[in-house]
Protein backbone atom coordinates (compact mmCIF):
# COMPACT_ATOMS: atom_id res chain seq x y z
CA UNK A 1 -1.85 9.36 8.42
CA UNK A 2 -4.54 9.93 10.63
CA UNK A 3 -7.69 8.59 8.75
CA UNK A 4 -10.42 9.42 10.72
CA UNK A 5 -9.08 13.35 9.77
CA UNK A 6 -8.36 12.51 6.05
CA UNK A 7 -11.98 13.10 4.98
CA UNK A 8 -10.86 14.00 1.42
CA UNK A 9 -8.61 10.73 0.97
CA UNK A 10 -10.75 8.86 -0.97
CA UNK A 11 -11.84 11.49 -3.31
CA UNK A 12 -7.71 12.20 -3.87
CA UNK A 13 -6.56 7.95 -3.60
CA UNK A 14 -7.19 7.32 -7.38
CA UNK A 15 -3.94 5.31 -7.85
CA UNK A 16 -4.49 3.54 -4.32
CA UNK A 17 -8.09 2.66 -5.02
CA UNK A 18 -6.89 1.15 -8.42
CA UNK A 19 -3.94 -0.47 -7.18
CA UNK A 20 -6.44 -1.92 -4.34
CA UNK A 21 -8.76 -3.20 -7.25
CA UNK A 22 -5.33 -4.44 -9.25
CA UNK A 23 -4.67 -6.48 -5.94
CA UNK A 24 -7.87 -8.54 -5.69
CA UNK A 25 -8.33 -9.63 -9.11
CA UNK A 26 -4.77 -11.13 -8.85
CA UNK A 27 -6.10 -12.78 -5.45
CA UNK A 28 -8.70 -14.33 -6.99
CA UNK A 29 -6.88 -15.99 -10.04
CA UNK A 30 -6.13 -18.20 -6.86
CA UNK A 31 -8.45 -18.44 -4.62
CA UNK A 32 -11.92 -16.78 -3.92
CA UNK A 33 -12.90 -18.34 -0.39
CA UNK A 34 -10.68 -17.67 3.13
CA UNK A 35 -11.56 -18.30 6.25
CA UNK A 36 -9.65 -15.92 8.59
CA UNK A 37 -8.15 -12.80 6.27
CA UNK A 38 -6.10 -10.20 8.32
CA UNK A 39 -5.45 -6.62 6.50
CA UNK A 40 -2.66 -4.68 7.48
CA UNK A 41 -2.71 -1.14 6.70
CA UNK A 42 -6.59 -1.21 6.05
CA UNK A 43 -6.97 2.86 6.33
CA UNK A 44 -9.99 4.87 4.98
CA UNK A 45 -10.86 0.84 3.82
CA UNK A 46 -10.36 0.92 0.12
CA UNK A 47 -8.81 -2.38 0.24
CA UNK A 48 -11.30 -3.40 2.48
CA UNK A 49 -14.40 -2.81 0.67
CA UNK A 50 -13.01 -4.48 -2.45
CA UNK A 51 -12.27 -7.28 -0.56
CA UNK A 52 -15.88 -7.89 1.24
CA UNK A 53 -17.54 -7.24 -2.06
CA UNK A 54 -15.40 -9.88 -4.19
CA UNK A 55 -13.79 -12.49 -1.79
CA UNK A 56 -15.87 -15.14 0.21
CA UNK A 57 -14.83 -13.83 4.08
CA UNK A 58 -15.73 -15.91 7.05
CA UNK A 59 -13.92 -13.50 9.54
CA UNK A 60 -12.10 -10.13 8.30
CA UNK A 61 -9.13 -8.68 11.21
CA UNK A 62 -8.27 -5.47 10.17
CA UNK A 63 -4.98 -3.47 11.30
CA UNK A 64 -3.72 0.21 11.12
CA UNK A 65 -1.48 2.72 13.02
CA UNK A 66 -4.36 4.80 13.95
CA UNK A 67 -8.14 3.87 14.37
CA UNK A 68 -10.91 4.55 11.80
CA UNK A 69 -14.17 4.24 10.77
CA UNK A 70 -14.10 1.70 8.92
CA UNK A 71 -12.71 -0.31 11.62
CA UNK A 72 -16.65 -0.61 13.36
CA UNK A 73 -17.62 -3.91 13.08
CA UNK A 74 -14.57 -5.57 12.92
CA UNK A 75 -11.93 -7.34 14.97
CA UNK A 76 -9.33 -4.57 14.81
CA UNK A 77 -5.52 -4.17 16.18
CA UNK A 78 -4.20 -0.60 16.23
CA UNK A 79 -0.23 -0.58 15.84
CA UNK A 80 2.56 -0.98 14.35
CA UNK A 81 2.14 -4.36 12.39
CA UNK A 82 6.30 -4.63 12.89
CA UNK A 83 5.52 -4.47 17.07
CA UNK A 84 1.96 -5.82 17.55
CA UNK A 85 1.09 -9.49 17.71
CA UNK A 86 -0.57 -10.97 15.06
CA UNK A 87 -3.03 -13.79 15.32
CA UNK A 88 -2.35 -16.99 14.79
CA UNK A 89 -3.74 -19.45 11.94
CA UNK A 90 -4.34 -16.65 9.12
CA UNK A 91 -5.82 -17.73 5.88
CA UNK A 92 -4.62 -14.58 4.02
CA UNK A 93 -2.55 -11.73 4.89
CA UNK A 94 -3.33 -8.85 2.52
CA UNK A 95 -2.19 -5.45 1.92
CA UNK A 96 -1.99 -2.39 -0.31
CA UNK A 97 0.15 0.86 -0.82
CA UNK A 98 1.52 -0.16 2.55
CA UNK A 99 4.21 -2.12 2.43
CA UNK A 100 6.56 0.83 1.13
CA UNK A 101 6.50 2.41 4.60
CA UNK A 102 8.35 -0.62 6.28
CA UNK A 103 11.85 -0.76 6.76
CA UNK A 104 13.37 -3.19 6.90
CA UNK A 105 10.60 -5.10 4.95
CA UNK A 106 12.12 -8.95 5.58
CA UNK A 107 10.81 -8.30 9.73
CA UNK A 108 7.39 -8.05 8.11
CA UNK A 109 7.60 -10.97 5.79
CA UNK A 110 8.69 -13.23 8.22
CA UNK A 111 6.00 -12.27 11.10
CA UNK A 112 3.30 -12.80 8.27
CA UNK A 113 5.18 -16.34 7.52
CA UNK A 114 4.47 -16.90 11.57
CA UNK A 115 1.13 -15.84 11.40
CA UNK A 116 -0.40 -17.83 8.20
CA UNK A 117 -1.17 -21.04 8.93
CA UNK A 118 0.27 -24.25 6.34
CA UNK A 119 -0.66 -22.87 2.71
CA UNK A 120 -1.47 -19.42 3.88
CA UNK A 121 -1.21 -16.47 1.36
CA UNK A 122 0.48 -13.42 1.23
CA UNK A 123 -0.61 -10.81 -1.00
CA UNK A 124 0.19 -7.34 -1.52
CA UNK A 125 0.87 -4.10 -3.69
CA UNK A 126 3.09 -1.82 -2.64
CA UNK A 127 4.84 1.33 -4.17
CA UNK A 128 8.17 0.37 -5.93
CA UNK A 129 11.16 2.10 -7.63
CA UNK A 130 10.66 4.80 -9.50
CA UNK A 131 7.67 6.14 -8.18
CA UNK A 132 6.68 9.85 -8.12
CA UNK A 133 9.97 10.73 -9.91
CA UNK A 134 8.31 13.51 -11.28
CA UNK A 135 8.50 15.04 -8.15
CA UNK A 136 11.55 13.60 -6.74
CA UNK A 137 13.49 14.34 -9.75
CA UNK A 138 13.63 18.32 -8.09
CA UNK A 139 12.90 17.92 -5.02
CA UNK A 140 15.83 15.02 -4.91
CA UNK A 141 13.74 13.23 -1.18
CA UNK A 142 11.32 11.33 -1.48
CA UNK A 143 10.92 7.30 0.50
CA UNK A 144 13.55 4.56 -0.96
CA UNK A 145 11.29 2.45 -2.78
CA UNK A 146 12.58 -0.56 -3.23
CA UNK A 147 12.93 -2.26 -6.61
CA UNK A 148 10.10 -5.33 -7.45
CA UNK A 149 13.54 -7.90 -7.66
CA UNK A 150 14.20 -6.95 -4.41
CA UNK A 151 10.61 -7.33 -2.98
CA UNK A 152 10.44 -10.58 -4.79
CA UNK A 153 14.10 -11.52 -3.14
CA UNK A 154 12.66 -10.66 0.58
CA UNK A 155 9.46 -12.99 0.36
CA UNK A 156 10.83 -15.88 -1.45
CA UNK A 157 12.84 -16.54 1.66
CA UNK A 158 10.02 -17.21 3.61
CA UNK A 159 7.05 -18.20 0.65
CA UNK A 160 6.55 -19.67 -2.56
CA UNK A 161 5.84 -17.37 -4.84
CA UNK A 162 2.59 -17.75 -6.75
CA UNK A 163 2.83 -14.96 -8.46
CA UNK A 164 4.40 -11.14 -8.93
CA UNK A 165 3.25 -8.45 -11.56
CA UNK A 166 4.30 -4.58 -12.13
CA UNK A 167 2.22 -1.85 -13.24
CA UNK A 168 1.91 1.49 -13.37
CA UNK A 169 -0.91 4.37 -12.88
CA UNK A 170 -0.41 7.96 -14.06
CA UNK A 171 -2.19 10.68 -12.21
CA UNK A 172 -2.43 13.58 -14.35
CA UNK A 173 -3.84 17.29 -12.00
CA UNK A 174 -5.04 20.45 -13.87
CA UNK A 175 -2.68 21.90 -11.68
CA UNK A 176 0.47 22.32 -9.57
CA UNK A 177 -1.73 23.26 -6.36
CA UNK A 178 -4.35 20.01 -7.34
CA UNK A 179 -1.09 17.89 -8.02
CA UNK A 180 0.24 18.72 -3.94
CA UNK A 181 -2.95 18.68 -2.20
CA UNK A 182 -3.41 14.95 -3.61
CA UNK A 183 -0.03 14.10 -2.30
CA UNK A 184 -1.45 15.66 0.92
CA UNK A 185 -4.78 14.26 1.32
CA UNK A 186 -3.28 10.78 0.75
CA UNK A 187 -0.17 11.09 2.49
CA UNK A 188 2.23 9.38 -0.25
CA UNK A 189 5.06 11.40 -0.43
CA UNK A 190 5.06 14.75 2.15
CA UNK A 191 7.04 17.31 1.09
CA UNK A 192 9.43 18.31 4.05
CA UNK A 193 12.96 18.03 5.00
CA UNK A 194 15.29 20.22 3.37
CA UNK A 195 13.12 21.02 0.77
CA UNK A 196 10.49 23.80 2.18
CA UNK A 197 7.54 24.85 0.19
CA UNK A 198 7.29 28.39 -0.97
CA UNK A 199 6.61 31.08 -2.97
CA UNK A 200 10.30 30.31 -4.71
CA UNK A 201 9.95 26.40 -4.84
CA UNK A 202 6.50 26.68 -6.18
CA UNK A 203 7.87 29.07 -9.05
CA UNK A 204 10.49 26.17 -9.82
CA UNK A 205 7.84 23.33 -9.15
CA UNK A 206 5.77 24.88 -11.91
CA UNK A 207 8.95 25.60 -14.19
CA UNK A 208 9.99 21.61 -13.62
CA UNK A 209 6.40 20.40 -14.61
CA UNK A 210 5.87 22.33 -17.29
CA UNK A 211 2.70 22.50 -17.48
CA UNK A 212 2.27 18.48 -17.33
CA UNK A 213 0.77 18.06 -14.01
CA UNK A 214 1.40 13.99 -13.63
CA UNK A 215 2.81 11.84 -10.95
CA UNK A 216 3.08 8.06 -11.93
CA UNK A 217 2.91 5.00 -9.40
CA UNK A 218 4.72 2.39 -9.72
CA UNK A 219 3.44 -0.91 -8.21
CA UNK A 220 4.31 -4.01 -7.86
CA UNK A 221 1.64 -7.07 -7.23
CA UNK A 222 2.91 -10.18 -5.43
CA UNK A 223 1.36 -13.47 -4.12
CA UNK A 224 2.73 -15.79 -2.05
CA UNK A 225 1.75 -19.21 -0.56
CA UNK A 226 3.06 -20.25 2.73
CA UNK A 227 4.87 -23.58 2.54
CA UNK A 228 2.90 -26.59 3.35
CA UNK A 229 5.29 -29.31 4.42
């Protein structure tokens, strides 16, 4: 998603920004001071403005696939984080409703292992199985989200891991139109493909929900400490 056109992202991100908040309090059962913090992903800058108002930063790197504002001020990288170089020495590595877009996830893990210097952390939240099933459940695409075992599996091959939590939000919409212009405005889960929006689709859409306009998020939290031996 191109942020600098996604004016209405924030407004829409309601699971994202709380996921984003869900992220730094587990940071800072562990630490509350870092020296050089790289964020991967950083977008609109949800993340990012969480971070700067709770964390002690000395130097904040921010990544994303396309530039935006929030990126004035700061070192910034624009790329893919699987293709660019990272720098070197990282404190902590830190991302949110990111990671579900990678594939395969274990290239990532191990380039942030490379890039953290000796008891470096990792920490994350990213989308996991069984999220938006509401919708997926008719529309039968949607991204493979992975399960939290499996997320847990990839980064213990390269960390130790501190910690790793699950939780979900529930969006609820007054409608079927609010419910897909939130997916929209925050890019989680485009409808295309096979599956074409129309005036038929929308008639079954509407008969599937109900009348129970929700999508839930499924996240899971991890933390994990770069080996210092």
């Amino acid at each position: 998603m191109r942020f600098e056109n996604a004016r209405n992202y924030d407004e829409f991100a309601q699971a994202q920004n709380w996921a984003a908040k869900s992220l730094v309090s587990l940071i800072e059962t562990f630490r509350g001071e870092f020296g050089l913090v790289y964020e991967i992903g950083c977008g609109s800058g949800l993340l990012t403005k969480v971070l700067l108002e709770r964390l002690v930063i000395e130097h904040l790197s921010l990544n994303d696939l396309y530039e935006s504002q929030i990126m004035n001020g700061f070192y910034s990288q624009i790329g893919d984080i699987c293709q660019i170089e990272m720098p070197k020495g990282l404190d902590l590595v830190v991302s949110s409703s990111v990671f579900q877009w990678i594939d395969p996830l274990e290239v990532l893990a191990f380039r942030i292992q490379q890039a953290l210097k000796k008891g470096g952390i990792c920490a994350f939240a990213m989308l996991s199985e069984g999220s938006l099933h509401e919708l997926s459940s008719y529309t039968k695409q949607g991204l493979n989200y992975l399960a939290p075992e499996q997320i847990e599996h990839i980064f213990s091959k390269y960390f130790d891991v501190l910690a790793m939590r699950t939780s979900s939000y529930t969006s609820q919409f007054s409608s079927l139109k609010e419910l897909l212009a939130s997916l929209k405005e925050t890019g989680v889960n485009n409808i295309k493909g096979s599956f074409v929006l129309n005036k038929a689709s929308i008639a079954g859409l509407e008969a599937h929900f109900n009348g129970a306009y929700e999508l839930s998020y499924n996240y899971t939290f991890l933390v994990a400490q770069k080996g210092v031996k």
